[in-house]
N, C-alpha and C. Protein backbone atom coordinates (compact mmCIF):
# COMPACT_ATOMS: atom_id res chain seq x y z
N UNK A 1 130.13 215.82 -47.78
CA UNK A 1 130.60 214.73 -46.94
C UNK A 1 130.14 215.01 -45.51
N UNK A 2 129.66 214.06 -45.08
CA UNK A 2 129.35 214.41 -43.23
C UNK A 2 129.88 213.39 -42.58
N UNK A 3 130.59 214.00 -41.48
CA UNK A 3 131.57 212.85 -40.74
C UNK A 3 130.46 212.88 -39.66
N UNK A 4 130.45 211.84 -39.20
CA UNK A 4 129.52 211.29 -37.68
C UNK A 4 130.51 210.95 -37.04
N UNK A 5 130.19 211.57 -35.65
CA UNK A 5 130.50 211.18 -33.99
C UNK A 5 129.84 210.18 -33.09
N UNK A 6 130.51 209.93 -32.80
CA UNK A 6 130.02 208.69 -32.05
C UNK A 6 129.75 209.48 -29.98
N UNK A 7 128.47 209.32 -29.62
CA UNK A 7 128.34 209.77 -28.50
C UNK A 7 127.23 210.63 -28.25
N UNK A 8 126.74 211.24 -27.67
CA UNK A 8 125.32 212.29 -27.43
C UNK A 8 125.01 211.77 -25.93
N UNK A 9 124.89 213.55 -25.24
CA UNK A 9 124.48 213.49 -23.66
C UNK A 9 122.90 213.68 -24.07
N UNK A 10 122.41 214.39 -24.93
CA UNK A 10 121.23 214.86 -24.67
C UNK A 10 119.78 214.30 -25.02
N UNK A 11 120.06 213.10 -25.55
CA UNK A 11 118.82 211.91 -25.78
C UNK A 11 117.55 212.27 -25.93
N UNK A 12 117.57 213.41 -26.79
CA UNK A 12 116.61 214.09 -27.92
C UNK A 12 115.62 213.18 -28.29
N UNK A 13 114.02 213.38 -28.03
CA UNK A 13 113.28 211.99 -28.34
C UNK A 13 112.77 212.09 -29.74
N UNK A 14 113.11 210.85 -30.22
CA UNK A 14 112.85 211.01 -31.57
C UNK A 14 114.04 211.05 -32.61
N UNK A 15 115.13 211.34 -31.88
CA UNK A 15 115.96 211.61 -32.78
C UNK A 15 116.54 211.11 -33.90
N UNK A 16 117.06 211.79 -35.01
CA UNK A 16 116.98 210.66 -36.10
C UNK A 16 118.11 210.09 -36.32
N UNK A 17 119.33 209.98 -35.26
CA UNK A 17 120.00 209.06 -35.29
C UNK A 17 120.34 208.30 -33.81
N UNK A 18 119.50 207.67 -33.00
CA UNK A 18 119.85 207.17 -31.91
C UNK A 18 121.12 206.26 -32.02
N UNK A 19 121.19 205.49 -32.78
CA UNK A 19 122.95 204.66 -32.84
C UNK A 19 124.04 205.11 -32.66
N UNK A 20 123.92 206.55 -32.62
CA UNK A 20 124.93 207.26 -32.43
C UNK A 20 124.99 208.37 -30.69
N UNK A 21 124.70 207.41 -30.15
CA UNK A 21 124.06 207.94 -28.52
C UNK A 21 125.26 207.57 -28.01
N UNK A 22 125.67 206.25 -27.93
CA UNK A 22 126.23 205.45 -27.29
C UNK A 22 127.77 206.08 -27.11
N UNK A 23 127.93 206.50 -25.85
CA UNK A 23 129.45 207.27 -26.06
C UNK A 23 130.84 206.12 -25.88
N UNK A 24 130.38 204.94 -26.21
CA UNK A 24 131.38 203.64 -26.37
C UNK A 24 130.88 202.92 -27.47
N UNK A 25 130.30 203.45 -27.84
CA UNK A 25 129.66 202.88 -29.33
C UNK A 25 130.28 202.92 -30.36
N UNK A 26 130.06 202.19 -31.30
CA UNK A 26 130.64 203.02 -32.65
C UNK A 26 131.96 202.65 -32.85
N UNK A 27 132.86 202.90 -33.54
CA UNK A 27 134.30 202.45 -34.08
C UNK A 27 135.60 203.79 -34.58
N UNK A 28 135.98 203.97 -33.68
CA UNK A 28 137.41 205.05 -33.84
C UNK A 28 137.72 204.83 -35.10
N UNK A 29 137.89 206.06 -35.37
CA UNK A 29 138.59 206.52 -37.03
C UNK A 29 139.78 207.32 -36.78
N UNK A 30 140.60 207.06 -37.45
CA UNK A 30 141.72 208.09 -37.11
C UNK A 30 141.41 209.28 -37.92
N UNK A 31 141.66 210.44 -37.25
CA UNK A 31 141.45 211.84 -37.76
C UNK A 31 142.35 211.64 -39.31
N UNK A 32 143.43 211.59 -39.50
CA UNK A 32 144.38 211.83 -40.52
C UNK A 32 143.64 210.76 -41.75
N UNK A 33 142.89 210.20 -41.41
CA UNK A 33 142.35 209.20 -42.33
C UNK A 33 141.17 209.94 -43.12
N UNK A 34 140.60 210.81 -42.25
CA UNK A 34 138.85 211.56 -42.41
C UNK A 34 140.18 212.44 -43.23
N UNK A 35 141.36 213.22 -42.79
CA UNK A 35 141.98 214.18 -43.51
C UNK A 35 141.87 214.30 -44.88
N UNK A 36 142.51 212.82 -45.39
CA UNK A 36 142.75 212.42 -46.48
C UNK A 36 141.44 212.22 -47.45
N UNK A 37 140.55 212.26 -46.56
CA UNK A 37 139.61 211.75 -47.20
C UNK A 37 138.63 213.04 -47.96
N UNK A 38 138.83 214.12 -47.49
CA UNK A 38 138.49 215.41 -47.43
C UNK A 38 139.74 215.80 -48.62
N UNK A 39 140.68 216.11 -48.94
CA UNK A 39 142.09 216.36 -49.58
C UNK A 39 141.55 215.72 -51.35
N UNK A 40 140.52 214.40 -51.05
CA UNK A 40 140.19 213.86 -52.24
C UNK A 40 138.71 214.41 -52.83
N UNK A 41 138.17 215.01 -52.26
CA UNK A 41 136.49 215.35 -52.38
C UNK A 41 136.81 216.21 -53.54
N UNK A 42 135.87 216.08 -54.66
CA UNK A 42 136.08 216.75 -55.74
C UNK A 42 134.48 217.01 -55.74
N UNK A 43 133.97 218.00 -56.57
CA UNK A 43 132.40 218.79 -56.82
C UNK A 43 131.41 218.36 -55.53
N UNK A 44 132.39 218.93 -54.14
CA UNK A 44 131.24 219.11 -52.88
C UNK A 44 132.31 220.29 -52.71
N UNK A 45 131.27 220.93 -51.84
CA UNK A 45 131.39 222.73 -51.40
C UNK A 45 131.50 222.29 -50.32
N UNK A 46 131.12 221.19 -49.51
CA UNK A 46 131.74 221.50 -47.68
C UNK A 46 131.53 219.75 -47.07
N UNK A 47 131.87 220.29 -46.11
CA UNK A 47 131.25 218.63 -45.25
C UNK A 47 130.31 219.72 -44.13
N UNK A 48 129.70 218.54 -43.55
CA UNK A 48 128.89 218.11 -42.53
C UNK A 48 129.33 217.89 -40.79
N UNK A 49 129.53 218.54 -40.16
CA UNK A 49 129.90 217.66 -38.14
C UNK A 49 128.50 217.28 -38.25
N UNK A 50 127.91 215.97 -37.72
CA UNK A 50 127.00 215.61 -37.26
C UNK A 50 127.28 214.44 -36.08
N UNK A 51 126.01 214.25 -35.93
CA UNK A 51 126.49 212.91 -34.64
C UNK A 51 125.36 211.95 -34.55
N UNK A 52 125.45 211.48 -33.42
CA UNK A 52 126.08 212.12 -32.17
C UNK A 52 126.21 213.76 -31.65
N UNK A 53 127.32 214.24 -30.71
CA UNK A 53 127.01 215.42 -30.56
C UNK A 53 128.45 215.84 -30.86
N UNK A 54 128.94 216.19 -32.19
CA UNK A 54 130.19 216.78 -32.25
C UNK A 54 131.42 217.54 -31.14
N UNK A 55 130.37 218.46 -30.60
CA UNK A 55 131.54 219.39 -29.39
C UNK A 55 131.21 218.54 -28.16
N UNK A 56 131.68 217.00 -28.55
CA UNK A 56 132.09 216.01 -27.40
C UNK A 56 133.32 215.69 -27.93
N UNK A 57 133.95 216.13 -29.01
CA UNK A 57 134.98 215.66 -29.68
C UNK A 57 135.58 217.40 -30.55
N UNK A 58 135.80 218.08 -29.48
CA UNK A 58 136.03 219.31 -30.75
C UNK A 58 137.67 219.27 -30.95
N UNK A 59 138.35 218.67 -30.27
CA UNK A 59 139.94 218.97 -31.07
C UNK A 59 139.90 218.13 -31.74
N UNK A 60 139.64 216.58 -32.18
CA UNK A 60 139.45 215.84 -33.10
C UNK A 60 138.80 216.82 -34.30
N UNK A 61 137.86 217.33 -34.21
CA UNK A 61 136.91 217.78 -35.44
C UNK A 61 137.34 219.39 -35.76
N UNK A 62 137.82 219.74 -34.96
CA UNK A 62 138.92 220.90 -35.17
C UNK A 62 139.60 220.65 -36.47
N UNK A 63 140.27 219.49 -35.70
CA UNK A 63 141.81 219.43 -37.00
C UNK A 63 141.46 218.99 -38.24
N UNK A 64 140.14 218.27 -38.56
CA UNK A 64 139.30 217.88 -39.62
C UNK A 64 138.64 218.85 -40.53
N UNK A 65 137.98 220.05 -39.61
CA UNK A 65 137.40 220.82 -40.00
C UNK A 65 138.60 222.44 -40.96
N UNK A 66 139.66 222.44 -40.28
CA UNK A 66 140.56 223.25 -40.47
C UNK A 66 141.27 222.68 -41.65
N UNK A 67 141.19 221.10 -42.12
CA UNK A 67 141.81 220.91 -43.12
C UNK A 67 140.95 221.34 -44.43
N UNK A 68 139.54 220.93 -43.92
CA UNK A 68 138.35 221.39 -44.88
C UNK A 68 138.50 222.59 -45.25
N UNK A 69 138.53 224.03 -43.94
CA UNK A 69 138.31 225.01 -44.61
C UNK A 69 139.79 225.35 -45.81
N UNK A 70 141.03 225.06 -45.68
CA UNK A 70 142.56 225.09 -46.22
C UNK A 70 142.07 224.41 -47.77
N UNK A 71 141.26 223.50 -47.92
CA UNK A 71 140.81 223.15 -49.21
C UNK A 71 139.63 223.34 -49.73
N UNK A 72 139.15 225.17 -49.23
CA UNK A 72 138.46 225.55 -49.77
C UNK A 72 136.57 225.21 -49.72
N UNK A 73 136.55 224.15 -48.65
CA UNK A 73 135.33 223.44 -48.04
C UNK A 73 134.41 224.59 -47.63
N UNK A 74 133.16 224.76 -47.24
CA UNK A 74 132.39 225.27 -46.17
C UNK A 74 132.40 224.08 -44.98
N UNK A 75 131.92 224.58 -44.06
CA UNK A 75 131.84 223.64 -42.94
C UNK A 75 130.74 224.37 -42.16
N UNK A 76 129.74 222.89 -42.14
CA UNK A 76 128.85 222.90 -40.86
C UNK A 76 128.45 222.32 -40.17
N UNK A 77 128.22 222.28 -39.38
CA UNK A 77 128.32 221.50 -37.94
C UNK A 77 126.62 221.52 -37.38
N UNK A 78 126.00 220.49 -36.86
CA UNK A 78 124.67 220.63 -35.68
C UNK A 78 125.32 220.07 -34.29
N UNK A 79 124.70 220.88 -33.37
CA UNK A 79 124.87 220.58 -32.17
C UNK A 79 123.36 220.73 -31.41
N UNK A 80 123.49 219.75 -30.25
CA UNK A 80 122.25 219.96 -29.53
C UNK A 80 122.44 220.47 -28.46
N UNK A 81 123.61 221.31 -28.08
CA UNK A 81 124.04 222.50 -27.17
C UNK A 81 123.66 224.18 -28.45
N UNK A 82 123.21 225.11 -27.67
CA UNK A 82 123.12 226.33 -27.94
C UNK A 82 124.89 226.75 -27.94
N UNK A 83 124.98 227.79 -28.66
CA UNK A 83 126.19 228.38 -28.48
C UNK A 83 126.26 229.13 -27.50
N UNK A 84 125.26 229.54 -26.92
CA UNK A 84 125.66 230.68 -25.57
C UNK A 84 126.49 229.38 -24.81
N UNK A 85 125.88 228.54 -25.02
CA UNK A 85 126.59 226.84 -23.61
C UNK A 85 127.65 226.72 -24.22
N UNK A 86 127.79 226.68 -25.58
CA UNK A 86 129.90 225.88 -25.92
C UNK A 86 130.24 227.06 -25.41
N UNK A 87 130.22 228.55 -25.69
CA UNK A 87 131.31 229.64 -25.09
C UNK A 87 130.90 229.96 -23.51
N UNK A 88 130.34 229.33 -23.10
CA UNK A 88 129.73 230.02 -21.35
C UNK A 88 131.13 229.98 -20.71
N UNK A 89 131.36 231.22 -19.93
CA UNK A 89 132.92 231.29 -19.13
C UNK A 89 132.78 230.14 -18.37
N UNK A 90 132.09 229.23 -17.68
CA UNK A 90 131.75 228.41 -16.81
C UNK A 90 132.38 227.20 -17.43
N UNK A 91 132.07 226.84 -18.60
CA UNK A 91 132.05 225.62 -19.76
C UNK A 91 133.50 225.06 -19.95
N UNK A 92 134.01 224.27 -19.18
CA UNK A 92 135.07 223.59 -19.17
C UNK A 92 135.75 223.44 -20.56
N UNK A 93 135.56 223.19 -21.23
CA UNK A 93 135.56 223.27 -22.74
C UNK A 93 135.49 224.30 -23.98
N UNK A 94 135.51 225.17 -22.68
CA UNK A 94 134.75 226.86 -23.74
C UNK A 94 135.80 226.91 -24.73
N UNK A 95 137.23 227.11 -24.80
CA UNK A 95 138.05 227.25 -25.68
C UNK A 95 138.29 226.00 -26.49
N UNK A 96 138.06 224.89 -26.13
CA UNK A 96 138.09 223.93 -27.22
C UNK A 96 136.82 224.23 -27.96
N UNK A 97 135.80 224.47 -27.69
CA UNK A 97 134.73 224.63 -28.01
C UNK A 97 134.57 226.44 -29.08
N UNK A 98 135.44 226.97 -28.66
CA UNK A 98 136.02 228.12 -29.51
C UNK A 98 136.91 227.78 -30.81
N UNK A 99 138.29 227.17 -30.15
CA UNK A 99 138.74 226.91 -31.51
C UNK A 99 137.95 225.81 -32.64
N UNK A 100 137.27 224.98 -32.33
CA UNK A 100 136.57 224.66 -33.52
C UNK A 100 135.50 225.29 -33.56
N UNK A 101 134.76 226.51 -32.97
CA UNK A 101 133.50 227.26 -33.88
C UNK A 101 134.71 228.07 -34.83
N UNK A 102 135.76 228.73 -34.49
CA UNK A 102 136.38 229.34 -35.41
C UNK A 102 136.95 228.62 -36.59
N UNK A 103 136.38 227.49 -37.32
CA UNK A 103 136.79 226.89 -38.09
C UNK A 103 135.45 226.27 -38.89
N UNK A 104 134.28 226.64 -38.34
CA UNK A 104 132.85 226.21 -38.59
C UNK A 104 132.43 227.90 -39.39
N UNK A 105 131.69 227.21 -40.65
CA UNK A 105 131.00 228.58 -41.28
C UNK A 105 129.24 228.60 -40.62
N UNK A 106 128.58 227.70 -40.85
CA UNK A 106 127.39 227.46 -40.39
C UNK A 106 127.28 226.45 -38.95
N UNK A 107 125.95 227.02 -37.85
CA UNK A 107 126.26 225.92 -36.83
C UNK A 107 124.23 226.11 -36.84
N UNK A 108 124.01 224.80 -37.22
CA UNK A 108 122.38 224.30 -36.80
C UNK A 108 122.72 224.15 -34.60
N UNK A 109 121.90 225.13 -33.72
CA UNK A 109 122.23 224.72 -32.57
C UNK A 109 121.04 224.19 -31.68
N UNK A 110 121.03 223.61 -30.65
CA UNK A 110 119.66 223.67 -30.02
C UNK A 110 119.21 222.10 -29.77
N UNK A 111 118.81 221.56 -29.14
CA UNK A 111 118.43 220.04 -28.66
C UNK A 111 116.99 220.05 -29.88
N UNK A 112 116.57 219.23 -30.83
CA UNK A 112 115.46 218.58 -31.23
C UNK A 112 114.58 218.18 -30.06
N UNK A 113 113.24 219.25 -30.68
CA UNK A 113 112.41 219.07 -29.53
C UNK A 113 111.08 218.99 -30.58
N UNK A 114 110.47 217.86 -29.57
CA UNK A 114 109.47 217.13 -30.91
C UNK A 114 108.35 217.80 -31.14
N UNK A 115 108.22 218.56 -29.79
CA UNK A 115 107.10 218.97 -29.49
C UNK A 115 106.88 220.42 -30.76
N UNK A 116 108.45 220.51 -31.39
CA UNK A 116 108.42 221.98 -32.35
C UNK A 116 109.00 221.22 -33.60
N UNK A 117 108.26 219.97 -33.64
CA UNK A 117 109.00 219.75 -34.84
C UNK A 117 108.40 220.38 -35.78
N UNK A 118 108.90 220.55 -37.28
CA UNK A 118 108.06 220.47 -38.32
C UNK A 118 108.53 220.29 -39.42
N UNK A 119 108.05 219.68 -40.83
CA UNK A 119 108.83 219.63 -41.89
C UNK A 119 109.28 220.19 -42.79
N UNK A 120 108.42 221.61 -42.35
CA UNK A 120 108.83 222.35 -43.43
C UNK A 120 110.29 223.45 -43.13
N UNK A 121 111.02 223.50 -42.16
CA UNK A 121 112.05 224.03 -41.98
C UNK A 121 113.07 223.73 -42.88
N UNK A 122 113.99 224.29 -43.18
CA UNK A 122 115.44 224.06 -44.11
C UNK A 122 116.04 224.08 -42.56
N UNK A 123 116.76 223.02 -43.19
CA UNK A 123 118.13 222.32 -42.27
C UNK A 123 118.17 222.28 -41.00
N UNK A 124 116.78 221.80 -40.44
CA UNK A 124 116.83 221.84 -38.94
C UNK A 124 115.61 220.89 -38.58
N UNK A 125 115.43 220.59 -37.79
CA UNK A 125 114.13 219.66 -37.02
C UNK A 125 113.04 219.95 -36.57
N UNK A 126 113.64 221.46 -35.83
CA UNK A 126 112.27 221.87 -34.71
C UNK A 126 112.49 223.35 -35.35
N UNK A 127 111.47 224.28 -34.72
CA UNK A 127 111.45 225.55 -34.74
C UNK A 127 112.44 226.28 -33.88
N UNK A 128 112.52 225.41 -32.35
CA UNK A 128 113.82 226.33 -31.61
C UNK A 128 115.50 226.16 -31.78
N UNK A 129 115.34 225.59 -32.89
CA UNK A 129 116.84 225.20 -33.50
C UNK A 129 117.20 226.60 -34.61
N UNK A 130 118.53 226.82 -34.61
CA UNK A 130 118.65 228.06 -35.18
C UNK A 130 119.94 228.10 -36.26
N UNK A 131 120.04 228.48 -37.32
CA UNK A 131 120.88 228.41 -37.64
C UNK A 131 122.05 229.45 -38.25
N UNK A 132 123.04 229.45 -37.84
CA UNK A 132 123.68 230.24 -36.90
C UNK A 132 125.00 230.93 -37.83
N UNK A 133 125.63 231.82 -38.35
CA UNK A 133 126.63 232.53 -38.81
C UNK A 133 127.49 232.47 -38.06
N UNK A 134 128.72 231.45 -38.14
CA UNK A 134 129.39 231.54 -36.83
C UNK A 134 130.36 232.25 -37.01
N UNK A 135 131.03 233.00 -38.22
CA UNK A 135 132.18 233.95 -38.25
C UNK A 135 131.49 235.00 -37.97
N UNK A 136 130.51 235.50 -38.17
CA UNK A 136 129.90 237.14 -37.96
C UNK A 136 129.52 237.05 -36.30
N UNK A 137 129.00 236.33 -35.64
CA UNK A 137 128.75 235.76 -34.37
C UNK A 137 129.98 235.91 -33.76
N UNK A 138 130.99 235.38 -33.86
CA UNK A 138 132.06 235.56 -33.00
C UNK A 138 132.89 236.87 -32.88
N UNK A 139 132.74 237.37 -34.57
CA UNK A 139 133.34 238.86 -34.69
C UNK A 139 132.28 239.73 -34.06
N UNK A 140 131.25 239.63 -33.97
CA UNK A 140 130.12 240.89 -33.28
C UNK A 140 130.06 240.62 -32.01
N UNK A 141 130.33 239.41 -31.48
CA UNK A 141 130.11 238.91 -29.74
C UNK A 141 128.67 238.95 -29.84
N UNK A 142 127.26 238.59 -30.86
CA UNK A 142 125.88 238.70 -30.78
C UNK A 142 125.56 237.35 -31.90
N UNK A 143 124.28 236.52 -31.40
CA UNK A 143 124.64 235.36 -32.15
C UNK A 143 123.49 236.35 -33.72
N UNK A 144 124.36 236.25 -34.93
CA UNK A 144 123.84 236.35 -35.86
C UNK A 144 123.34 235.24 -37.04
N UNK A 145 121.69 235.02 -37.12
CA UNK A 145 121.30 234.19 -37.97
C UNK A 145 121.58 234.25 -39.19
N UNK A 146 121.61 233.31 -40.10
CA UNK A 146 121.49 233.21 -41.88
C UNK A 146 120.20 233.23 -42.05
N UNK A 147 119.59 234.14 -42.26
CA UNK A 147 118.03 234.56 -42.76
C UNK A 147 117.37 233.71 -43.77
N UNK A 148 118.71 233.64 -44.57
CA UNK A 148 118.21 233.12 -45.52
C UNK A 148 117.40 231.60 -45.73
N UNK A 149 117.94 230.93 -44.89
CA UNK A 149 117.62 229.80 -44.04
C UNK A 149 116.89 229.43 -43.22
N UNK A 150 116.42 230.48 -42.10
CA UNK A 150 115.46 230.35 -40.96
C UNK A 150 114.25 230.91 -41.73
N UNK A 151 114.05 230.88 -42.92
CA UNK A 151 112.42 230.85 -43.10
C UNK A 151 111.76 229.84 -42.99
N UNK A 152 110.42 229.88 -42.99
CA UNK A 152 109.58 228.92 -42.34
C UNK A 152 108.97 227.46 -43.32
N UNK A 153 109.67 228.44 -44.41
CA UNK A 153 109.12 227.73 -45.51
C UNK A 153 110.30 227.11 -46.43
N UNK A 154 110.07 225.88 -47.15
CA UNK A 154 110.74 225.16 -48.14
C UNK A 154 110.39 225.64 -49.39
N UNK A 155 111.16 225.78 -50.41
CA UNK A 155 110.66 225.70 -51.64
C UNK A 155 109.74 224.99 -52.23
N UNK A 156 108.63 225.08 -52.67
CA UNK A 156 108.34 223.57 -53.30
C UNK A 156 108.21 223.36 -54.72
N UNK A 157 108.58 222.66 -55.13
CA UNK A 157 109.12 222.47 -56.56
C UNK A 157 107.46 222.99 -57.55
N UNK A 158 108.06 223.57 -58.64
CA UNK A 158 107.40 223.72 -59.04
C UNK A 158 107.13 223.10 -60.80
């Protein structure tokens, strides 16, 4: 399941969902509604934060994401902020921006940049997008990748 946000500062060119830029765009959902809706998901392993830019909305997607992990979900999230920027001591938001990475298993981070796109990446756009272990990351204080993932290459069917 992937819930979409409505909103994005960083107007990524190319991006593959511009409709979801508009930070008055789009149509309010009540959180307790996405709850329920998650409570019913039967043969999926996780949802999706996508957007828009999720950590424009992290106590909303907090309380979404925390119901996910309680029913056994994975949860992952893309952002087009780096994580050094959601936790920067500076970052107005750093602790909202904390309590929902502590509720995120995987985080795709990094603005889509066209100039690194390519297609053959797993679960990401460009090459400087990374994707990110966010429980081992927060327990080590060092951002640790899923290897398994940042190879360069796709499977290709054989």
């Amino acid at each position: 399941m992937v819930v979409w946000t409505q909103g994005c500062i960083h107007n990524c060119k190319e991006c593959h969902n511009p409709q979801t830029h508009d930070l008055c765009g789009g149509h309010e959902v009540d959180t307790q509604d996405i709850v329920d809706k998650i409570k019913t998901l039967k043969l999926q392993r996780g949802i999706t934060l996508s957007g828009g830019e999720p950590f424009l909305q992290p106590e909303a997607l907090e309380e979404i994401a925390r119901e996910a992990k309680q029913n056994s979900l994975d949860v992952w999230s893309y952002t087009g902020f780096t994580i050094e920027q959601l936790l920067d001591k500076n970052n107005p938001s750093r602790f909202k921006n904390l309590n929902l990475l502590k509720q995120i298993d995987v985080l795709v981070d990094g603005k889509f940049e066209i100039s690194k796109k390519d297609f053959m990446l797993k679960f990401r756009g460009s090459s400087n997008q990374r994707i990110i272990d966010v429980q081992k990351t927060l327990k080590l204080k060092k951002v640790v990748l899923v290897e398994e993932y940042m190879q360069d290459e796709l499977c290709e069917a054989k």
